[in-house]
Each structure stands twice: as structure tokens, then as C-alpha cells.
Protein backbone atom coordinates (compact mmCIF):
# COMPACT_ATOMS: atom_id res chain seq x y z
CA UNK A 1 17.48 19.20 -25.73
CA UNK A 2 19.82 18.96 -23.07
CA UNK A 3 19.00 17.14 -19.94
CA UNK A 4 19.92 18.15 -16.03
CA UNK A 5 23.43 16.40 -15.43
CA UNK A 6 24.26 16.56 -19.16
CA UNK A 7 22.51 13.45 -20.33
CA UNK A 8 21.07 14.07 -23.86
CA UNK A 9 17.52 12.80 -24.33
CA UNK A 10 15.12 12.82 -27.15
CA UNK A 11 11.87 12.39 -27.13
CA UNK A 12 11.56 9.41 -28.73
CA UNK A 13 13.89 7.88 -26.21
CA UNK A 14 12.21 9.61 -23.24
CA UNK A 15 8.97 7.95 -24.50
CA UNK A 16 10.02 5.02 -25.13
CA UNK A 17 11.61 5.11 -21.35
CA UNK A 18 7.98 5.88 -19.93
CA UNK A 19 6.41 2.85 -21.90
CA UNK A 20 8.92 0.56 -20.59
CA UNK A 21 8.42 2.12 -16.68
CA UNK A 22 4.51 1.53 -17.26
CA UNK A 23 5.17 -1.71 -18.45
CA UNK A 24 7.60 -2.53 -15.71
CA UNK A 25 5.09 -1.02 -13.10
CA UNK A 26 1.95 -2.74 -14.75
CA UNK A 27 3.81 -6.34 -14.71
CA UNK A 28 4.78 -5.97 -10.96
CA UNK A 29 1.61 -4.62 -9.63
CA UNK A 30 0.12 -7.71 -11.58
CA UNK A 31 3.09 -9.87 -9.77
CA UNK A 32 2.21 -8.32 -6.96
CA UNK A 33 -2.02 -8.43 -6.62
CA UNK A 34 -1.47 -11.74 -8.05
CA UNK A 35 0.52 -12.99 -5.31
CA UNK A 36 -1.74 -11.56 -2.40
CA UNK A 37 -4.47 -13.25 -4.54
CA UNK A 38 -2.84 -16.47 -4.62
CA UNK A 39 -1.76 -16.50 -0.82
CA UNK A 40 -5.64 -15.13 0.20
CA UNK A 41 -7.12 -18.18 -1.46
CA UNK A 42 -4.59 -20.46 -0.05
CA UNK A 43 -5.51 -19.24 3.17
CA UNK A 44 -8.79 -19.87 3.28
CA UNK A 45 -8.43 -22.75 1.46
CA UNK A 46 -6.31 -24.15 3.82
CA UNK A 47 -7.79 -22.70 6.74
CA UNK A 48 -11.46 -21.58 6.20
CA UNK A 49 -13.11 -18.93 8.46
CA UNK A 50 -12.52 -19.19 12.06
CA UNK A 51 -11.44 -17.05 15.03
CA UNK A 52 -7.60 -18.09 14.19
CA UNK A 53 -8.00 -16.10 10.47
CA UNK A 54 -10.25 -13.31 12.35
CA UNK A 55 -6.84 -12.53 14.66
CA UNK A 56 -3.80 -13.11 11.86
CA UNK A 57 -6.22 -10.50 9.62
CA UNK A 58 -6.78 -8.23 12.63
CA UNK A 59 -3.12 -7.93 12.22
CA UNK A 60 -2.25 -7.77 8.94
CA UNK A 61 -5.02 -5.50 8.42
CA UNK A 62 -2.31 -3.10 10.96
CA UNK A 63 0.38 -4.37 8.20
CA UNK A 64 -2.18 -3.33 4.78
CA UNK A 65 -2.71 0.07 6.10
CA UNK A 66 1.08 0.78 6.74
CA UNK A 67 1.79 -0.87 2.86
CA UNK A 68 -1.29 0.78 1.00
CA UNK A 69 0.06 4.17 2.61
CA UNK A 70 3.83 3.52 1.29
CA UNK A 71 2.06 3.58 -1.98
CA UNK A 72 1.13 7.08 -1.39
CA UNK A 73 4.64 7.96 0.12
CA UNK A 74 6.47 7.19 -2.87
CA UNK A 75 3.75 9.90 -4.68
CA UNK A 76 4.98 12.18 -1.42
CA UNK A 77 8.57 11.84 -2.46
CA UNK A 78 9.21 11.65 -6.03
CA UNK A 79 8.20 15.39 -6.91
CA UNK A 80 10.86 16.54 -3.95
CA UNK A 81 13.67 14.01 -5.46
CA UNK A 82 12.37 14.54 -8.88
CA UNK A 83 13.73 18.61 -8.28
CA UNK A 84 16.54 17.19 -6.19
CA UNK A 85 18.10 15.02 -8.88
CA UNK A 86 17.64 18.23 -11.73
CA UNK A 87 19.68 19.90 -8.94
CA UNK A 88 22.38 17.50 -8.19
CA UNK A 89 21.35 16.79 -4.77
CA UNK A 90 19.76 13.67 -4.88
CA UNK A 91 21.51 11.66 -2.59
CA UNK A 92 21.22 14.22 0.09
CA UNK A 93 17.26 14.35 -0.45
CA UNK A 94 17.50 10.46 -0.35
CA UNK A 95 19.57 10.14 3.14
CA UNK A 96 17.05 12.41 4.33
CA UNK A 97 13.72 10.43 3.79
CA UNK A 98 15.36 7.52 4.78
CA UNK A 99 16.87 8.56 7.72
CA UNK A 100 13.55 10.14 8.53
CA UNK A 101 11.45 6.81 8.41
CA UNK A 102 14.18 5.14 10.23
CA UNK A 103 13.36 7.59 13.31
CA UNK A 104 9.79 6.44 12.93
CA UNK A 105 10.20 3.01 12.18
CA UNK A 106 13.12 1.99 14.74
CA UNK A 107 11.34 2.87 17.77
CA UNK A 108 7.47 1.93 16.95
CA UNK A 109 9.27 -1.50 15.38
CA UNK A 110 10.52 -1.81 19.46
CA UNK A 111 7.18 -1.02 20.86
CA UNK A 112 5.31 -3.37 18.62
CA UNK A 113 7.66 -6.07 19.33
CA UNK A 114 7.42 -5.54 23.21
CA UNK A 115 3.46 -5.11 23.46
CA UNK A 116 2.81 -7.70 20.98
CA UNK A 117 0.87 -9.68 22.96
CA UNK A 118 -1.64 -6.91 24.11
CA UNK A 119 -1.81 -5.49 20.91
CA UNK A 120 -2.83 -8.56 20.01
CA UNK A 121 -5.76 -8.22 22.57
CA UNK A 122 -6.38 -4.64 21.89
CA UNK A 123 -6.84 -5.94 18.05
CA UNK A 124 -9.16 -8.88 18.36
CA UNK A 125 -11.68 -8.00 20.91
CA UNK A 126 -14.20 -10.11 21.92
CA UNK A 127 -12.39 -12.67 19.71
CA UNK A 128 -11.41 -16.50 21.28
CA UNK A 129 -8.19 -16.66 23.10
CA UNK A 130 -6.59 -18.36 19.82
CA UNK A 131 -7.03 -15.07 17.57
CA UNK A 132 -5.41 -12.91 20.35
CA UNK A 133 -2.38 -15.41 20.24
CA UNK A 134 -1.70 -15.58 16.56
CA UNK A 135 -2.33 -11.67 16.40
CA UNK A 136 0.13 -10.98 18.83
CA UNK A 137 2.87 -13.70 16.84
CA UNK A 138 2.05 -12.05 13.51
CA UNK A 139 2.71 -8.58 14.48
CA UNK A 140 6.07 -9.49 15.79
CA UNK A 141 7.09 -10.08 12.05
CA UNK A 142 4.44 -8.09 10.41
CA UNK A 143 4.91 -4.56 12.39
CA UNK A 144 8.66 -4.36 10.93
CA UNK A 145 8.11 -5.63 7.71
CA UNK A 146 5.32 -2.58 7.31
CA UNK A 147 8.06 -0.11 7.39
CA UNK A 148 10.80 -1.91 5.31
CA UNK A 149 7.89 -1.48 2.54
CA UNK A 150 8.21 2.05 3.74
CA UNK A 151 11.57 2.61 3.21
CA UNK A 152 11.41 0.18 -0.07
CA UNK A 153 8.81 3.52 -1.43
CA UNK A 154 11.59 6.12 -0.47
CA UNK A 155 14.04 3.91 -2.40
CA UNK A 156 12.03 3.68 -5.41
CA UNK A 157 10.99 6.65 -5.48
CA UNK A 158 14.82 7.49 -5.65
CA UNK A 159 15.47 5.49 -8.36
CA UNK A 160 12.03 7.03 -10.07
CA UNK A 161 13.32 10.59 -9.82
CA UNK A 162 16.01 8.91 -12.39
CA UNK A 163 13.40 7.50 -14.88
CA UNK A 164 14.30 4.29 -13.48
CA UNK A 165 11.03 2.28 -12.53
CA UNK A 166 12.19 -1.53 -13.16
CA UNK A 167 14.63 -2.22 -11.24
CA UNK A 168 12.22 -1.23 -7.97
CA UNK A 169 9.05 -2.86 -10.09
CA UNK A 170 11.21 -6.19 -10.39
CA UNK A 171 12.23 -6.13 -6.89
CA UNK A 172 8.42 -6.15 -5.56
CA UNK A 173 7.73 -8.96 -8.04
CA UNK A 174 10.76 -11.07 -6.83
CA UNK A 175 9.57 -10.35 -3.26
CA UNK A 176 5.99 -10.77 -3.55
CA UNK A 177 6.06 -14.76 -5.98
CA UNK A 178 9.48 -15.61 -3.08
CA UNK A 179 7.22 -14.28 0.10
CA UNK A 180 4.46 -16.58 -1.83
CA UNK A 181 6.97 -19.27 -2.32
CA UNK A 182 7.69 -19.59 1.37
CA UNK A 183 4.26 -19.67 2.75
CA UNK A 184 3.29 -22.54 0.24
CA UNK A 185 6.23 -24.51 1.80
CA UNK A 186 5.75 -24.12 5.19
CA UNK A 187 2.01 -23.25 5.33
CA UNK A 188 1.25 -26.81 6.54
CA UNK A 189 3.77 -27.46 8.70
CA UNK A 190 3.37 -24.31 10.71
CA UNK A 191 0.29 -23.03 10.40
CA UNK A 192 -0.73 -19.48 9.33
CA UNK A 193 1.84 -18.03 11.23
CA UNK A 194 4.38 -18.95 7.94
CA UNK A 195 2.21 -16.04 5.44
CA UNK A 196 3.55 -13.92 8.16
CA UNK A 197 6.89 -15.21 7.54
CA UNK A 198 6.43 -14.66 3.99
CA UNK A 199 5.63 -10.82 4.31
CA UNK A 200 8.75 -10.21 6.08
CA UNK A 201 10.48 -11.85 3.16
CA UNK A 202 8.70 -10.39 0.91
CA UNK A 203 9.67 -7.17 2.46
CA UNK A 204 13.25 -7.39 2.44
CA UNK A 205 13.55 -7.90 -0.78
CA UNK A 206 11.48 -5.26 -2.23
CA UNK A 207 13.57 -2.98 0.12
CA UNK A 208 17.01 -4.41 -1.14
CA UNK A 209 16.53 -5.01 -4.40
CA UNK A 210 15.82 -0.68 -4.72
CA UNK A 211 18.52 -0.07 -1.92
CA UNK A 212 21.65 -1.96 -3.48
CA UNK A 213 20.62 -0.44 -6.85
CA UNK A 214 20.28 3.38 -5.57
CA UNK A 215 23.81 2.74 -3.77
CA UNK A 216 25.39 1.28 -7.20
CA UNK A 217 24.06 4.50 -8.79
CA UNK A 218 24.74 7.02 -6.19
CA UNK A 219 27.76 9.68 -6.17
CA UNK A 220 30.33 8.10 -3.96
CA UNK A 221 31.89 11.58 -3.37
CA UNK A 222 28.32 12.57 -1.76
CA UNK A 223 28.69 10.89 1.81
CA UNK A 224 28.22 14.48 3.67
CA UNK A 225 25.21 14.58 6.17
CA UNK A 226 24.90 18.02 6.60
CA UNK A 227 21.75 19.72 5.33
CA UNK A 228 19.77 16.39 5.85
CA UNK A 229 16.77 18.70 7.58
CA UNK A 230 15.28 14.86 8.75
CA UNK A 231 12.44 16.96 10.66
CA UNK A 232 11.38 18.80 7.80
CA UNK A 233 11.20 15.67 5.82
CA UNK A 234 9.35 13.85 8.73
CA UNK A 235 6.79 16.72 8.64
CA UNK A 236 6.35 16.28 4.72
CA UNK A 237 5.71 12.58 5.23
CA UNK A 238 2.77 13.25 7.96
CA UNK A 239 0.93 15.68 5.64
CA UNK A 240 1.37 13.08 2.38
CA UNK A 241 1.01 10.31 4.55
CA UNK A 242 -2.73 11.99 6.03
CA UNK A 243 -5.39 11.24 4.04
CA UNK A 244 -3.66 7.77 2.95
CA UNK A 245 -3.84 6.48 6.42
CA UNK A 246 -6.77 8.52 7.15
CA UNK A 247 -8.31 6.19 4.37
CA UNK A 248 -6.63 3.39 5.33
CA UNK A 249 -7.55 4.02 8.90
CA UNK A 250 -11.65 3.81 8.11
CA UNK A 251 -10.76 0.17 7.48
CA UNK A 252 -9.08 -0.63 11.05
CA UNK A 253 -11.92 0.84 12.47
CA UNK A 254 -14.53 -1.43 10.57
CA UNK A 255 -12.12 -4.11 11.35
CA UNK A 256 -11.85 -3.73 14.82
CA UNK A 257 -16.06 -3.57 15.34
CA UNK A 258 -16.57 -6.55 12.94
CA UNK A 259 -14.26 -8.96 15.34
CA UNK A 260 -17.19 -7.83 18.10
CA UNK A 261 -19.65 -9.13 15.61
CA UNK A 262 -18.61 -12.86 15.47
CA UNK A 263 -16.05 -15.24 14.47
CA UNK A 264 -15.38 -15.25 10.77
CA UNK A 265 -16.49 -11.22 10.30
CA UNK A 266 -13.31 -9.99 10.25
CA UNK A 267 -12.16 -12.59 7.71
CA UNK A 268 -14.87 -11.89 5.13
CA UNK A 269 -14.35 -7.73 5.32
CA UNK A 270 -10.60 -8.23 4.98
CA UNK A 271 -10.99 -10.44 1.79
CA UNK A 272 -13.90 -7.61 0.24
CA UNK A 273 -11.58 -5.22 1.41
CA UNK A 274 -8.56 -6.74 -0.26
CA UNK A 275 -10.10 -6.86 -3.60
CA UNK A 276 -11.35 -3.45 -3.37
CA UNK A 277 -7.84 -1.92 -2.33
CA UNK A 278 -6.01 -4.16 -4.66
CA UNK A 279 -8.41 -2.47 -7.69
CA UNK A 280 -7.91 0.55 -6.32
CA UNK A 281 -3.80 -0.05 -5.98
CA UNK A 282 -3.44 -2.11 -9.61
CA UNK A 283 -5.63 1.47 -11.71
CA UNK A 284 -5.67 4.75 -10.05
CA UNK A 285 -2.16 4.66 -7.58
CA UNK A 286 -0.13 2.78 -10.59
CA UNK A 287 -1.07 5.79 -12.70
CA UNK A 288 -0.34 8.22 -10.41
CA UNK A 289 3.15 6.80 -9.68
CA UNK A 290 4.45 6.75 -12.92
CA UNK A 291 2.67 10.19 -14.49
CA UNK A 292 4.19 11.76 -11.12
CA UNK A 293 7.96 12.39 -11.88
CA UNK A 294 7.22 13.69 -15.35
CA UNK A 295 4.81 15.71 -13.99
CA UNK A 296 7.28 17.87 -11.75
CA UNK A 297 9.46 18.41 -14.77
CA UNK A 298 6.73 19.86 -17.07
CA UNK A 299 5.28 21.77 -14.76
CA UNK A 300 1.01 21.90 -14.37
CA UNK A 301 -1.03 24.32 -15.17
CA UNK A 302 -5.27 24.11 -14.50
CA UNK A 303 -5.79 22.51 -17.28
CA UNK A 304 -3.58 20.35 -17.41
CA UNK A 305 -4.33 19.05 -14.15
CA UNK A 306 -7.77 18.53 -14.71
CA UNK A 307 -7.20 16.80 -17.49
CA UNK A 308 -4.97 14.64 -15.78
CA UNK A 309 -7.46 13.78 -13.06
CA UNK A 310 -10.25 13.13 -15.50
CA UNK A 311 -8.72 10.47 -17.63
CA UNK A 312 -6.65 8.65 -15.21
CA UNK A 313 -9.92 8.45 -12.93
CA UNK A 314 -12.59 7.26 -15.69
CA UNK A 315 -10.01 4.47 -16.89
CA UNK A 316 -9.84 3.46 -13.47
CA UNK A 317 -13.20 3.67 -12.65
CA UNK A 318 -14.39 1.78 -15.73
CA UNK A 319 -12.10 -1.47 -14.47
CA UNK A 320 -13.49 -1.12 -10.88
CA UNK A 321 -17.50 -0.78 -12.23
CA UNK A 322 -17.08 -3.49 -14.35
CA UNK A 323 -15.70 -5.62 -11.06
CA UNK A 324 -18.44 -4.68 -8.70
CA UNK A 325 -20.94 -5.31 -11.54
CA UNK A 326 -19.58 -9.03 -11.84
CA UNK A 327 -19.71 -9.55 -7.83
CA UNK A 328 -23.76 -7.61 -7.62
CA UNK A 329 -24.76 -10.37 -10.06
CA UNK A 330 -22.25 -13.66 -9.01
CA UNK A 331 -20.61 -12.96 -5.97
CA UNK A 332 -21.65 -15.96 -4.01
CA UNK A 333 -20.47 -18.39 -6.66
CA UNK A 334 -17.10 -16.38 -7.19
CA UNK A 335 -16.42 -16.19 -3.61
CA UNK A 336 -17.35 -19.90 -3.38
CA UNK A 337 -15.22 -21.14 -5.99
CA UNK A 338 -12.43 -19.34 -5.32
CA UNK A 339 -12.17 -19.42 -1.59
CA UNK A 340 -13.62 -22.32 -1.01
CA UNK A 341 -16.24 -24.25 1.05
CA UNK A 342 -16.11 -22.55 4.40
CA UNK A 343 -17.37 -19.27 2.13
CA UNK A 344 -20.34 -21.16 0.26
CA UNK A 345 -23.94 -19.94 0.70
CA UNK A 346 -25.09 -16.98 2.27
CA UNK A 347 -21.59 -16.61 3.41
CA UNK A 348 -20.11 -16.34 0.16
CA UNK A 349 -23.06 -14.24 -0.85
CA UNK A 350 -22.71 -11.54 2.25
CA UNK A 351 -18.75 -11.01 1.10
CA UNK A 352 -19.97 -10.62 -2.49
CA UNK A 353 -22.34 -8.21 -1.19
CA UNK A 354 -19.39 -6.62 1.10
CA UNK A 355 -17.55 -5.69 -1.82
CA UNK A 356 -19.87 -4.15 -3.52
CA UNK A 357 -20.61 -2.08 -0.54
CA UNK A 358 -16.98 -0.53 -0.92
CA UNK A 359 -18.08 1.20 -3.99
CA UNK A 360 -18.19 4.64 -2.77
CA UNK A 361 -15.04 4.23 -0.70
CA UNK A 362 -13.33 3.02 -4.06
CA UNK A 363 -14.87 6.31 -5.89
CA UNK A 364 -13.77 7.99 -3.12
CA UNK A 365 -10.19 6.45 -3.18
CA UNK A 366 -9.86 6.30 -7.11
CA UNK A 367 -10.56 10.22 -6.75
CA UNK A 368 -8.09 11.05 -3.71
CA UNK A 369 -5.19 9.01 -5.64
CA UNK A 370 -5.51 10.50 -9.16
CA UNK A 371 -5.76 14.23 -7.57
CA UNK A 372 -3.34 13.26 -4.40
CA UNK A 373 0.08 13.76 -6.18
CA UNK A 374 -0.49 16.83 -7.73
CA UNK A 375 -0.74 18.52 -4.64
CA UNK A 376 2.39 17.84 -4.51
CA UNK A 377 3.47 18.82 -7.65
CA UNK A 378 1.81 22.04 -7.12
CA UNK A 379 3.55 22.34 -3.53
CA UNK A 380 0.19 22.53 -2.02
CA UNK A 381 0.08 19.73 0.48
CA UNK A 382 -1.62 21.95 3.23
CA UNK A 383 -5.17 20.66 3.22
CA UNK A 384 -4.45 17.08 4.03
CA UNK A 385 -4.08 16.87 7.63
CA UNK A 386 -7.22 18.50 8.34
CA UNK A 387 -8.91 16.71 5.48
CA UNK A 388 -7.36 13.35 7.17
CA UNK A 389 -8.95 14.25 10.90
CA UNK A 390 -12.13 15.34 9.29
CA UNK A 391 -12.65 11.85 8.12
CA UNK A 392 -11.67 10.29 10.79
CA UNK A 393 -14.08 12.57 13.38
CA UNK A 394 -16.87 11.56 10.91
CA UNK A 395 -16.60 7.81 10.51
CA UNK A 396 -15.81 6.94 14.22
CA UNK A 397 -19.11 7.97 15.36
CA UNK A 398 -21.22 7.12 12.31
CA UNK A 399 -19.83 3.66 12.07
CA UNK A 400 -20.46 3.38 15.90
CA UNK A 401 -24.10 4.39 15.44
CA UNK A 402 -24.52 2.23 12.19
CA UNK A 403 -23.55 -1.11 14.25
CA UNK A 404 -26.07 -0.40 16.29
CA UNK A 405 -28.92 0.61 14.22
């Protein structure tokens, strides 16, 4: 059968190409959760619970919500480049994403970096002085390296629309076990201002890695910038980029009501809420990236969707029950021996508990990423803004009545 652009594939070759992308995608995400793993226990190994971890996580949890939501940009993109690249336009359709984060990232990158310091309030609350401070120095290196990830997706999702998922895979591993690398060097030295350190360099090379390969492959003759249509692509972003954030978002608001709780509150939900994401990130969005691209070029029908949905969501869900049953019955001990000392006892036991607690959220996510690129697919992408605000004007209120019950 001939392919678009000439290139004869067979099926046996086009299969084996989407074992090797899972593969590639598997290993990284394992490089990858690993890694955040690794540097959480280090942390609070190295640090315990205290109102200096409640302010770096009240910022990185700003950083988390930005990454997790790349995740669901590269599921935004690789349908539209998928069709671009059957159509010889790929490069165009590339520019056009990238030059449409840029618009977003440049400018919110300056703000970030010039209100740092009251952000830093705004994020900690009620929080000692010392959480403020390190919030405020970790989003001056965290608030950028949020949106390289950003343009890292667009990048890979380039390189995707070519049924080419390791080079982008390897360059998230390399950046996540070198971002790892740094913090264990300087951690001591410097404090936990040095993970921040390692984020940004984790982020730069998971965006170069993609970048230099996409320019290697591109067509040099393609420079022209006409046709980019940046706002439409900006617009296509905000309704894949919704419910994501929307999602994301519920999190940022139980973050910023735990710091008014106590020191050590926010610590504990970011570490349940790490694991729970992380599952969440490892099952349901790695099947939906690489079952995207392919996808587009079949075509869906109902059927076939449903289908889809079903058995990416029960293989998912079977990982995730089989975690939350381990941390009903152990928790504590888990949480204790893993994180150490400052999270033994009823502390260790309450984050145990936390976690479990994020069951329905993780239904709720598992669901929204399994269905979430089809949409897209489909070219039906309409219901997610509203869906997004509806959320939002639901959980605000309820978690605010909740706190106080």
C-alpha cells in the first residue's frame, strides 16, 4: 500500500513501528515517574515536612499542572499534524503551534519572573515567611521551565505525526535521570532550591532533544510563514487544553486551602497527589498518546471508539485499583519507609489515606484521558470549555464548604 509522501509501508513494518513507539513511550514514562519518584523521596528524606517543603510544593504544584496539561496538548496536536504531514504541510502546522505557545509563554514567563515574590505570597497563605521565600525563588525557574515542557509536547507531537516516538521518549528520559542527577549533587549544598534547578534542566532537554531532531527532519525549502493562522491554533490549544487544566486546576485549589490548614498539609497532598497523577500519566495518557496518530489515519467509527475507550480504561484502571488497594491496607508503613521518618505514624497513615481518597478523581481522570483524544479525532472539541468551567464552578464552592464542615 502506498504511503502519503511515497514511503512504502507494510503492515508488518508499520506494526512492528508501533511496538517499538510503545516500548519507547513505556521505557520513558518509567524513566520519567521513576525520576520524580526518586527526587520526591530524596526530598523528604532530606528535608522532612516543614513550612519550607509546604512553599517549594505550593509552587511546583503551579509547575505539575502546566506539565500534566502538556500531556494532553500533545493529544491536542497530533491528530491536526497527523493530517498535516499526509498533506505535506507539516512544517507549516508545526511553526504554527509553536509560535502559538511562544505568544503565551514569552509574556506570562515575564510576569512570573517579575511578581515572583508575591506570587509566592499569593501561593502559600497563611504559611511562615520561609515558604513564601522559597516559593517565590522556585517559580523564577519553575514558571519557564512549565512551558519549555509545553513546547517539548508540540515538538513531539511533530515528530509523532511521523511515527517517530523515540527520539522525543529518549529525550524526556535523558532530561528527567540529568534533572535528577543535578539535584542529587547540589541538593545539600543549596538546599531545595537545586530540584528547582533540576526541572529547568530537565526541561531543556526534553525540549531540545525533539526540537534539533524535527529541524534535522524538516523540509529546508519550507521556511515560508504565511498561512501560520497562530490565533486559530491558540484557540485549539484553549479548548484541548480545558478540561486538562480544569482537572489539573481542582488540585491548586486543594493546594492552596491545605497551606491554611497547617505546616506540612501541603506536603502530604502533593506527594498523594503525585502518585495518583503519575498512575494516571504512566496507564491511561501513555495509551492515548501513542493509539492517537494511528487513530486519525484509520478513521473512527462508534464502535470503534467505544471499543477503544473500554479497553484502554479497564487496563488502566486495573493497575490503579490494585495501587489504592495496597495503600487502604499498608499505607502508613509504605509512606514511612519510603519517605521517611518525618512521615511515620498517623502522618504516614493520613497520606496513605489521602491517596486513596483520589480514587474517584483518578476514575474520573483515567475516563477523561482515554475518551479526550478522540474528540479530537472526531473534530469535536466543542464541549470542553464549558465542561472545564463547569468543574471548576462546582469544586470552588464545595471544597470551600467541605473545609469547613
Amino acid at each position: 500500500m502506498e504511503m502519503p509522501g511515497g514511503a512504502a509501508q507494510s503492515s508488518p513494518t508499520r506494526g512492528r513501528s508501533a511496538a517499538r513507539s510503545g516500548l519507547a513511550t513505556g521505557l520513558s514514562t518509567i524513566t520519567v515517574s521513576g525520576s520524580a519518584a526518586v527526587a520526591g523521596a530524596l526530598v523528604a528524606q532530606k528535608f522532612g515536612r516543614s513550612g519550607v517543603t509546604d512553599g517549594f510544593f505550593a509552587s511546583y504544584g503551579i509547575y505539575l499542572v502546566l506539565v500534566l496539561a502538556a500531556q494532553a496538548f500533545r493529544l491536542v496536536v497530533v491528530p491536526d499534524l497527523t493530517r498535516a504531514a499526509g498533506e505535506g504541510r507539516l512544517a507549516v502546522e508545526a511553526r504554527s503551534y509553536l509560535l502559538a505557545f511562544l505568544a503565551l509563554a514569552v509574556p506570562v514567563s515575564a510576569l512570573v519572573l517579575a511578581f515572583s515574590h508575591p506570587l509566592g505570597d499569593a501561593v502559600t497563605g497563611s504559611l511562615p515567611p520561609e515558604a513564601a521565600s522559597i516559593a517565590g525563588d522556585a517559580l523564577v525557574w519553575l514558571a519557564p521551565s512549565a512551558f519549555a515542557q509545553l513546547l517539548a509536547a508540540v515538538a513531539a507531537s511533530a515528530l509523532a505525526a511521523r511515527d517517530d516516538y523515540v527520539v522525543a521518549a529518549v529525550g524526556y528520559a535523558v532530561g528527567a535521570a540529568a534533572g535528577l542527577a543535578l539535584f542529587l549533587v547540589l541538593a545539600d549544598g543549596h538546599g531545595l532550591i537545586a530540584l528547582a534547578w533540576g526541572v529547568a534542566l530537565n526541561s531543556a532537554i526534553s525540549l531540545l532533544v525533539p526540537l534539533a531532531e524535527l529541524v534535522r527532519k524538516s523540509d529546508r525549502h519550507a521556511v515560508g510563514w504565511r498561512g501560520l493562522a497562530v490565533r486559530r491554533r491558540l484557540w485549539r490549544l484553549v479548548q484541548g487544553a480545558a478540561v486538562p487544566l480544569a482537572l489539573q486546576g481542582l488540585y491548586l485549589v486543594g493546594l492552596r486551602f491545605a497551606a491554611d490548614l497547617g505546616e506540612g498539609e501541603v506536603t502530604s497532598l502533593t506527594y498523594a497527589y503525585l502518585l495518583a497523577a503519575t498512575l494516571v500519566a504512566a496507564t491511561a495518557s501513555s495509551l492515548s498518546l501513542v493509539s492517537s496518530a494511528p487513530l486519525t489515519r484509520r478513521g473512527l467509527d462508534a464502535e470503534t471508539a467505544a471499543e477503544h475507550v473500554i479497553h484502554s480504561a479497564w487496563l488502566s484502571l486495573a493497575l490503579i485499583a490494585a495501587a489504592a488497594g495496597v495503600f487502604a491496607l499498608v499505607g502508613g508503613e509504605v509512606v514511612r519507609i519510603v519517605l521517611g521518618d518525618a512521615f511515620a505514624g498517623e502522618v504516614g497513615r493520613d497520606l496513605g489515606l489521602l491517596f486513596v481518597s483520589f480514587a474517584p478523581w483518578m476514575v474520573a481522570a483515567v475516563a477523561f484521558s482515554v475518551t479526550f483524544p478522540l474528540l479530537f479525532v472526531l473534530e469535536r472539541p466543542s464541549v470542553l470549555v464549558p465542561l472545564a468551567l463547569a468543574a471548576l464552578a462546582v469544586h470552588v464552592p464545595l471544597t470551600l464548604a467541605l473545609r469547613e464542615a
